[in-house]
Protein backbone atom coordinates (compact mmCIF):
# COMPACT_ATOMS: atom_id res chain seq x y z
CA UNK A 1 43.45 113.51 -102.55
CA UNK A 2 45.50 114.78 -104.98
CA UNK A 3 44.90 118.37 -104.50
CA UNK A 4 45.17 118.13 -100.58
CA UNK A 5 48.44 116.44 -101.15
CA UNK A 6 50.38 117.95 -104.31
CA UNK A 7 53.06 115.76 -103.73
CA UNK A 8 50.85 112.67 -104.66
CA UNK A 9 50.57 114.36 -108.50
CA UNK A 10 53.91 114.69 -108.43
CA UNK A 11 54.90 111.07 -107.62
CA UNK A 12 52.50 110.09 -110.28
CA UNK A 13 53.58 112.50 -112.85
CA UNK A 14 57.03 111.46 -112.21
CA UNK A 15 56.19 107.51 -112.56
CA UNK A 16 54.61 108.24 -115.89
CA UNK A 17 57.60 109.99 -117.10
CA UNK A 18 59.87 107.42 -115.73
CA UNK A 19 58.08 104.43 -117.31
CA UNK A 20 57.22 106.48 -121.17
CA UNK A 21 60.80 107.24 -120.88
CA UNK A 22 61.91 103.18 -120.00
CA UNK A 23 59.30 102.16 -122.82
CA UNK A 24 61.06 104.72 -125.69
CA UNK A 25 64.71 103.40 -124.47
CA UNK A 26 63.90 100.03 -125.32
CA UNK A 27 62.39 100.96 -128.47
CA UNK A 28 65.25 102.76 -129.67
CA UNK A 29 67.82 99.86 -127.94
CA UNK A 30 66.41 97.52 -130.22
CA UNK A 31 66.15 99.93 -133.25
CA UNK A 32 69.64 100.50 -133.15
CA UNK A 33 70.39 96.69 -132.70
CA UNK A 34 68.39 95.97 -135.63
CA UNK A 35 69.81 99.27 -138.16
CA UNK A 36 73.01 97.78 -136.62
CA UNK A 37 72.72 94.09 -138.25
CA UNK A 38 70.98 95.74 -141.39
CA UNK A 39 73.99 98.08 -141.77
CA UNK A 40 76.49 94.73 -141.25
CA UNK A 41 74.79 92.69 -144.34
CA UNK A 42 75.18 95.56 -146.31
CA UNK A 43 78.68 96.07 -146.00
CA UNK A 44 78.72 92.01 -145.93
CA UNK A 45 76.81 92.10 -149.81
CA UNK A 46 79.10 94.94 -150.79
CA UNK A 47 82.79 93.06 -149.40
CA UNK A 48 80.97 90.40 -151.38
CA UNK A 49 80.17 91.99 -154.63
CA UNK A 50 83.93 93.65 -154.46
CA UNK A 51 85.20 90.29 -154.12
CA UNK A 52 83.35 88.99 -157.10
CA UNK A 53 84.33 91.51 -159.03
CA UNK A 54 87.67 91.20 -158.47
CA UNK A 55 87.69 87.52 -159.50
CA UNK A 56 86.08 88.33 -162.68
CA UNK A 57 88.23 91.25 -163.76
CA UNK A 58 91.35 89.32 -162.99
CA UNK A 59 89.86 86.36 -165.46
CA UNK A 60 89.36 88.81 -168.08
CA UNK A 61 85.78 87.12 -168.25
CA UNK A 62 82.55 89.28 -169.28
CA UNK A 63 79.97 86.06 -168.45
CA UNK A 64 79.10 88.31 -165.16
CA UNK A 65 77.47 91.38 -166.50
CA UNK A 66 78.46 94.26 -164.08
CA UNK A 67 74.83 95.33 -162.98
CA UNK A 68 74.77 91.86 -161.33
CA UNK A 69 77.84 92.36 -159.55
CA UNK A 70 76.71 96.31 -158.63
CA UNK A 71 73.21 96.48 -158.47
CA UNK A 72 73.43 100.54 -157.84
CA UNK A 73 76.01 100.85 -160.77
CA UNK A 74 74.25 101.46 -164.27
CA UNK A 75 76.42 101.54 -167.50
CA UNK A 76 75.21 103.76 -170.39
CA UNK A 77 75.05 101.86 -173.68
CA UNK A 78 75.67 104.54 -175.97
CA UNK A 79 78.94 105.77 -173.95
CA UNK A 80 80.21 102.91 -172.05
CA UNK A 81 80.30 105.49 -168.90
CA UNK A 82 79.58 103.96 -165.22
CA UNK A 83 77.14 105.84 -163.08
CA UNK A 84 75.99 105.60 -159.70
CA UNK A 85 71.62 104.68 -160.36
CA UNK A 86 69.29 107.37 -159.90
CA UNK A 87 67.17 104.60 -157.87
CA UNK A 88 69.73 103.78 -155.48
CA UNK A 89 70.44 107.78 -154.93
CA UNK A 90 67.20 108.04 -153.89
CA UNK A 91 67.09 105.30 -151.69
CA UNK A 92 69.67 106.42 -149.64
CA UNK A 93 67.68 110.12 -149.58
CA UNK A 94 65.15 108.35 -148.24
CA UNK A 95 67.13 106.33 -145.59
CA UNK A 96 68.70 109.43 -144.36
CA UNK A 97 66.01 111.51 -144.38
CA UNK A 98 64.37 108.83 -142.08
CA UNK A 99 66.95 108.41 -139.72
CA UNK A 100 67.18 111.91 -139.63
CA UNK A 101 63.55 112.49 -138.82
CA UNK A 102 64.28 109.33 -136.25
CA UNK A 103 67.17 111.27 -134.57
CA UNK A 104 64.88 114.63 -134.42
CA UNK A 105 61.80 112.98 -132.75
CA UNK A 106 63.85 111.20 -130.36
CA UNK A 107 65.99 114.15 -129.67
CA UNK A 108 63.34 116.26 -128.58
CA UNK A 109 61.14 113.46 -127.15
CA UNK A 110 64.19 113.05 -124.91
CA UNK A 111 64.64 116.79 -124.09
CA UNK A 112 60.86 117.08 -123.30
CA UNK A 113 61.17 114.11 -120.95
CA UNK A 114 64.08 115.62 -119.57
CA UNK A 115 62.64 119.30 -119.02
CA UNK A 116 59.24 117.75 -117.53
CA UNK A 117 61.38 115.71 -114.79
CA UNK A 118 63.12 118.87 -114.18
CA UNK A 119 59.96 120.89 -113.81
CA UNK A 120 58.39 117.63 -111.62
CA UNK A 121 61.59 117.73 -109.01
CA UNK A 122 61.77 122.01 -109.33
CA UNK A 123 58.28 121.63 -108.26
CA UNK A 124 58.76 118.91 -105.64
CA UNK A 125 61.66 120.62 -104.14
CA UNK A 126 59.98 123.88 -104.08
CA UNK A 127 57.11 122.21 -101.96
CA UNK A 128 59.40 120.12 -99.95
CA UNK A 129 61.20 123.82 -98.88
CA UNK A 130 57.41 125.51 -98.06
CA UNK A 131 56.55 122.67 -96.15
CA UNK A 132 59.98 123.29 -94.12
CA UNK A 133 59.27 126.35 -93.69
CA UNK A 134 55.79 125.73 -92.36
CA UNK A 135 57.07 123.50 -90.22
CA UNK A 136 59.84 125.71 -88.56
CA UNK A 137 57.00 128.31 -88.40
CA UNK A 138 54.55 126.33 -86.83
CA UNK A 139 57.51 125.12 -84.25
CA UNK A 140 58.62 128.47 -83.35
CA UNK A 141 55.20 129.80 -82.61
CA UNK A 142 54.21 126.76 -80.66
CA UNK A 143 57.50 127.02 -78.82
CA UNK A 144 56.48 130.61 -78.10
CA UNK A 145 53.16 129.68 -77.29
CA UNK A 146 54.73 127.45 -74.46
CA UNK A 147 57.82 129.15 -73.11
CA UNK A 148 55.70 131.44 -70.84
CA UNK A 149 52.71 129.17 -69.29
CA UNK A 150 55.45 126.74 -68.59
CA UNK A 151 58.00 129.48 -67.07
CA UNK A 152 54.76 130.45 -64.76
CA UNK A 153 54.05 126.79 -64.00
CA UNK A 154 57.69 126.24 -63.22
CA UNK A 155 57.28 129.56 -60.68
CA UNK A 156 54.31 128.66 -58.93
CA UNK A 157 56.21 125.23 -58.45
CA UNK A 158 59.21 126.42 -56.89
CA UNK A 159 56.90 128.92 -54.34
CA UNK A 160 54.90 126.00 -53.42
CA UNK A 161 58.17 124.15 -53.29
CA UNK A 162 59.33 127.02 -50.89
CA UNK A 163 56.56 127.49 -48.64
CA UNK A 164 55.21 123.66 -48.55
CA UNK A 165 55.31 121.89 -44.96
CA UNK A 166 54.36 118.66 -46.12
CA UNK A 167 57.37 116.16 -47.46
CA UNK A 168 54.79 114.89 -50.35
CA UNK A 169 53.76 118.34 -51.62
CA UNK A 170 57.94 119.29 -51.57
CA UNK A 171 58.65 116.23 -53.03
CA UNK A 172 55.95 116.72 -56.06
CA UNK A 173 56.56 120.51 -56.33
CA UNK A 174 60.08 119.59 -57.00
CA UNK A 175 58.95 116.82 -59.74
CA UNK A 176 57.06 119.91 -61.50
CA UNK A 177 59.77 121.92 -61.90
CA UNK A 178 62.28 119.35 -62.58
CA UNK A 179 59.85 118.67 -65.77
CA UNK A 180 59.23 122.01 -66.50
CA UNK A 181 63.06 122.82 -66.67
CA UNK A 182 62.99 119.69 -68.99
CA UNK A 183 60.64 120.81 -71.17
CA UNK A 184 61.69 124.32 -71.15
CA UNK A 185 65.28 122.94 -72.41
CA UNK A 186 63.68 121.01 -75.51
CA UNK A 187 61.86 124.51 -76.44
CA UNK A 188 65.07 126.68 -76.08
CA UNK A 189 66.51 123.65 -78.18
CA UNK A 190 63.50 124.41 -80.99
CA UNK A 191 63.93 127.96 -81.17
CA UNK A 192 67.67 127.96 -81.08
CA UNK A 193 67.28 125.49 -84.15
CA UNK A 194 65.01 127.72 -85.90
CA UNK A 195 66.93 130.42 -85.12
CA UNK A 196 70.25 128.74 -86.63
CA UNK A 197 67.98 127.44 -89.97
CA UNK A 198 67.15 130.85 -90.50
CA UNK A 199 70.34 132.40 -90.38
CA UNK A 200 69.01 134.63 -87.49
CA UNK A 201 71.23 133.45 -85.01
CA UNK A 202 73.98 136.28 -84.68
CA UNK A 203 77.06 135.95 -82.62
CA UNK A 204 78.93 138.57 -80.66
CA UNK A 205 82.43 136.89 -79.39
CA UNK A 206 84.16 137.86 -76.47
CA UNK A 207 86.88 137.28 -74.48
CA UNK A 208 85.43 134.81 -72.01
CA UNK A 209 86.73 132.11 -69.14
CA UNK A 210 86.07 128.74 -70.03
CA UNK A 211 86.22 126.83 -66.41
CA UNK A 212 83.74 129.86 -65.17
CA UNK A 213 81.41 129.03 -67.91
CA UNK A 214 81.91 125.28 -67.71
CA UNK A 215 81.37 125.37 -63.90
CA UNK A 216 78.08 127.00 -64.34
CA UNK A 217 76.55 124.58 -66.63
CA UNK A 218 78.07 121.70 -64.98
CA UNK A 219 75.80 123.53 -61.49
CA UNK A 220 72.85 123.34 -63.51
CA UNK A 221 72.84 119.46 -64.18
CA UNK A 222 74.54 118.93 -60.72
CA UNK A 223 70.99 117.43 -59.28
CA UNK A 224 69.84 115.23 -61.85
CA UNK A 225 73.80 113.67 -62.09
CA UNK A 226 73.35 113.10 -58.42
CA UNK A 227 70.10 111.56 -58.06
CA UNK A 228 71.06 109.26 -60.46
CA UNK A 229 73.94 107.99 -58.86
CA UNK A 230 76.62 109.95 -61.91
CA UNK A 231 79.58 111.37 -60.31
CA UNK A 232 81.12 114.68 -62.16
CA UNK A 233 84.69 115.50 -62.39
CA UNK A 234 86.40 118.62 -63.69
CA UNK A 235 89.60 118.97 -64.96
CA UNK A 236 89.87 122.95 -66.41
CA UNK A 237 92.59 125.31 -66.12
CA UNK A 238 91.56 128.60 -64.44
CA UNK A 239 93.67 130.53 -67.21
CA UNK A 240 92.01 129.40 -70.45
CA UNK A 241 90.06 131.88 -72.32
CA UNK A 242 87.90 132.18 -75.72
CA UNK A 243 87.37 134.56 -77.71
CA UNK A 244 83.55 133.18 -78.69
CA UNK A 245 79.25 134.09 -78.13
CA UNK A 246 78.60 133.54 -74.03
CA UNK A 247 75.30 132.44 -75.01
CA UNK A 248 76.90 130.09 -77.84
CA UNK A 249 79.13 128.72 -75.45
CA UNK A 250 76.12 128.26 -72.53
CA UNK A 251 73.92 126.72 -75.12
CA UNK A 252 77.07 124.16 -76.36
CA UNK A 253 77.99 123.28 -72.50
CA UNK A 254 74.42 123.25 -71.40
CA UNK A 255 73.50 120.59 -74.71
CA UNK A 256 77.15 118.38 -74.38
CA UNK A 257 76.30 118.09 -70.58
CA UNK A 258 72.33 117.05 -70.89
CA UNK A 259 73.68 114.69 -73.67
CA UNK A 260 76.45 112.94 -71.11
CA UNK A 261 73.44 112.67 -68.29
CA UNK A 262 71.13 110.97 -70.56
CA UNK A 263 73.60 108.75 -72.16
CA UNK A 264 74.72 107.77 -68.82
CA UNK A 265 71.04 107.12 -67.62
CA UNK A 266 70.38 105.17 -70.60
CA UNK A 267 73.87 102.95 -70.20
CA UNK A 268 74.25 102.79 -66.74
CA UNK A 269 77.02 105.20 -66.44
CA UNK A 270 78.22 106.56 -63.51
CA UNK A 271 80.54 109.03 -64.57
CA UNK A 272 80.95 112.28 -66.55
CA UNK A 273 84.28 114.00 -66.82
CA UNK A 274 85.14 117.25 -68.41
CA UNK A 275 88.27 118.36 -69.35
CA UNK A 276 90.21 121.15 -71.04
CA UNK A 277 93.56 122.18 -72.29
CA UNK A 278 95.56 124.26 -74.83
CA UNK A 279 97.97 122.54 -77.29
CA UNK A 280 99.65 124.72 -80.21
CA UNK A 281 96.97 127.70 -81.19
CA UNK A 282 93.75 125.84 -80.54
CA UNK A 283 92.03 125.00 -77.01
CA UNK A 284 90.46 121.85 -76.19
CA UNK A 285 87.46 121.12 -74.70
CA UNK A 286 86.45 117.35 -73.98
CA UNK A 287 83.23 115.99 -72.49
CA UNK A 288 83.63 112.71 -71.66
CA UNK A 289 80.84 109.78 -70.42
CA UNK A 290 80.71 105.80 -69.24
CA UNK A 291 77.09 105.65 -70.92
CA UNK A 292 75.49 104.18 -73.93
CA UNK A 293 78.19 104.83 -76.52
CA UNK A 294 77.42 104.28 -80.59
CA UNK A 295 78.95 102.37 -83.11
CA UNK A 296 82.05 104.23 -84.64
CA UNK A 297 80.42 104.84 -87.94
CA UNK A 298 77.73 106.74 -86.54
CA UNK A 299 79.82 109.49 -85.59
CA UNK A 300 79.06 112.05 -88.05
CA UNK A 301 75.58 110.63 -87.92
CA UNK A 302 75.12 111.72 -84.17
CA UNK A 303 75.28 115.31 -85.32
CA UNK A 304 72.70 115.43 -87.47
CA UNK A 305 68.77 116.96 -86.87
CA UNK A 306 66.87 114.63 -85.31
CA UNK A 307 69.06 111.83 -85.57
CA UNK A 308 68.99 109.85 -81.97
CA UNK A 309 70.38 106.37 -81.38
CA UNK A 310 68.41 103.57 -81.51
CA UNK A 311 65.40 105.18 -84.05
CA UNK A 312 65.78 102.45 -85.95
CA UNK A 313 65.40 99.87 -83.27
CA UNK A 314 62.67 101.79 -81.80
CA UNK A 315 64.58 101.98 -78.89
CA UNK A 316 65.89 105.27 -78.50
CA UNK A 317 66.35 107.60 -75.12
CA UNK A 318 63.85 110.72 -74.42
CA UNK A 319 64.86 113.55 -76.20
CA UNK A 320 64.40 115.31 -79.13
CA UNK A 321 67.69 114.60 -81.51
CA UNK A 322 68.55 118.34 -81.59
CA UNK A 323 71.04 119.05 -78.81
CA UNK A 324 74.19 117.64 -80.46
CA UNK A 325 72.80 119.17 -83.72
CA UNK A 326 72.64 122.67 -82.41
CA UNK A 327 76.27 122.24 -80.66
CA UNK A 328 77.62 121.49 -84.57
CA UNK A 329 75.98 124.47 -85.92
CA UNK A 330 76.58 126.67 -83.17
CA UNK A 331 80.19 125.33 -82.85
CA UNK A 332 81.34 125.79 -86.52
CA UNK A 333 79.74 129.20 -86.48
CA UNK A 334 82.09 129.92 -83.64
CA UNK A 335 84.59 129.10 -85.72
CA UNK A 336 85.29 125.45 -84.25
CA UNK A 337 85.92 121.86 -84.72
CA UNK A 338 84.07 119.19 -83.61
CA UNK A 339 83.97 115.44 -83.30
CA UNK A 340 82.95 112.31 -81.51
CA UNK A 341 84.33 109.21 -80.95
CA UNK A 342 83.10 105.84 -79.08
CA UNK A 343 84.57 102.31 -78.98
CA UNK A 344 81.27 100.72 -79.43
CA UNK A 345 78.22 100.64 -77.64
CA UNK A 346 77.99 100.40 -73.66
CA UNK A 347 81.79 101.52 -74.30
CA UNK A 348 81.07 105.13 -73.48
CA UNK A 349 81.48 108.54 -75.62
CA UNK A 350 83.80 111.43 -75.97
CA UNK A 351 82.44 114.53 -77.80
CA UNK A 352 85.66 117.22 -78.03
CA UNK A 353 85.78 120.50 -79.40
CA UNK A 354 89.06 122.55 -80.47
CA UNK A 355 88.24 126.31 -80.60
CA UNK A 356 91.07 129.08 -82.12
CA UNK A 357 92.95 130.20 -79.18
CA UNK A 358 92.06 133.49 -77.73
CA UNK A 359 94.40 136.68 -78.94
């Protein structure tokens, strides 16, 4: 198991450390409490000793003899001289030579502790980044792998679409390439994402007409809105232009769109409105929907890979939780601002965008 999953030795190296390391705290927690109260008596015994010695000397007795009063004191007979014992120098040697050899094995059982959970997460975060990188491979060459049957699936749809006489073949050629657009969409959405993990995703601004571009994409969900009853307004000043990636800007109006459509399917929305404006040096872009809506705290949230509303009820729409993430990316690398606000669920959505006004 272990060597088909690394990450298993790692979670059990890592629990070892983490409960030697919990055991050798509390050892040296208590330690300390207990040098702690053994360092307090002596300083009590000494005050004490001090104290008695005072109260003789100030009698002028000599009933106390002084080795009594300090045990670590010895008095020479011949001279009369005071000196610290040669027993009670070496006894304090000996304490600090082990507290010292305490301090050193701790020390370094610490730092060893502390340089083998660095090594464990090193290693777990170098196989947590492989197995990301796996994954994006093995996404981007299954996306490849699919692009093309599914663009010549979606072709032989639309000609049997075209040349079918029958209302039931029409209507179920149609079905086909409605889901093959679908699916087509998600797999654009995969590779774009890889694309934009990678760094590989290179932008080429230009000076470009926003209602042109927003009429286009707004064309392309046109059918779905309608069959399901969601009206689209526009409200996009011929004259406003960006200076920004046509494809970036496709791809963000394409994803913003297909993310008002589904919320309004999965709220019962009927209505979508776009709208755009210029205030100051920045240009505004709004996409606006009677759907679903989120909680306000979620609004960063929504903007995240793979996060979709309602995961964690289980109860989320279709889609794959990377539309709104690729807009973010694609937006700040267009040198944009981006943000999202809702009132509350069932209240609806507004996702707006403020690019640098074109020069």
């Amino acid at each position: 198991m272990i060597r088909r999953d690394p990450s298993k030795a790692l979670q059990v190296g890592f629990l070892v450390l983490l409960i030697v390391s919990t055991l050798q705290v509390a050892y040296w927690i208590i330690e300390n409490l207990g040098y702690t109260r053994d360092v307090e008596r002596r300083f009590a015994a000494l005050y004490e000793a001090d104290a008695a010695a005072v109260a003789v000397l100030s009698e002028g007795s000599q009933a106390t003899a002084p080795n009594e009063l300090f045990p670590h004191v010895e008095i020479s007979p011949d001279t009369g001289i005071a000196t610290v014992s040669a027993d009670a120098i070496a006894e304090l040697e000996r304490e600090r030579a082990r507290r010292t050899n305490q301090y050193v094995w701790e020390g370094a059982f610490f730092l060893i502790v502390l340089l083998g959970g660095m090594g464990v997460l090193t290693r777990a975060i170098r196989h947590d980044a492989q197995l990301r990188r796996r994954q994006q491979n093995f996404l981007a060459a299954v996306s490849h792998e699919f692009k093309s049957p599914l663009a010549s699936i979606q072709l032989a749809a639309e000609t049997i679409e075209l040349r079918a006489a029958e209302a039931d073949s029409k209507r179920l050629s149609r079905r086909i390439v409605e889901d093959g657009e679908r699916l087509l969409g998600m797999i654009d959405n995969l590779l774009d994402t890889t694309r934009l993990e990678e760094g590989r995703h290179e932008l080429t601004p230009q000076r470009t007409a926003l209602a042109a571009a927003v009429r286009a994409s707004v064309d392309e969900i046109a059918e779905r809105a309608e069959r399901n009853g969601i009206s689209v307004a526009l409200d996009v000043p011929e004259a406003l232009t960006l200076s920004v990636d046509k494809t970036a800007l496709e791809s963000i109006l394409r994803n913003l769109l297909d993310n008002a459509v589904k919320a309004c399917i999965a709220g019962d929305g009927r209505a979508i409105a776009v709208r755009a404006g210029q205030e100051d040096a920045a240009i505004e872009l709004s996409v606006t929907d009677d759907g679903r809506g989120f909680a306000p705290e979620d609004s960063a949230m929504i903007f995240e890979k793979f996060y979709r509303l309602g995961d964690e009820l289980r109860r989320s729409g279709p889609g794959t939780g990377l539309g709104l993430y690729i807009v973010r990316r694609l937006a700040e690398l267009s040198g944009a601002r981006i943000e999202a606000r809702s009132d509350g669920p069932g209240e609806g959505a507004t996702v707006t965008i403020r690019w640098p006004a074109a020069k």
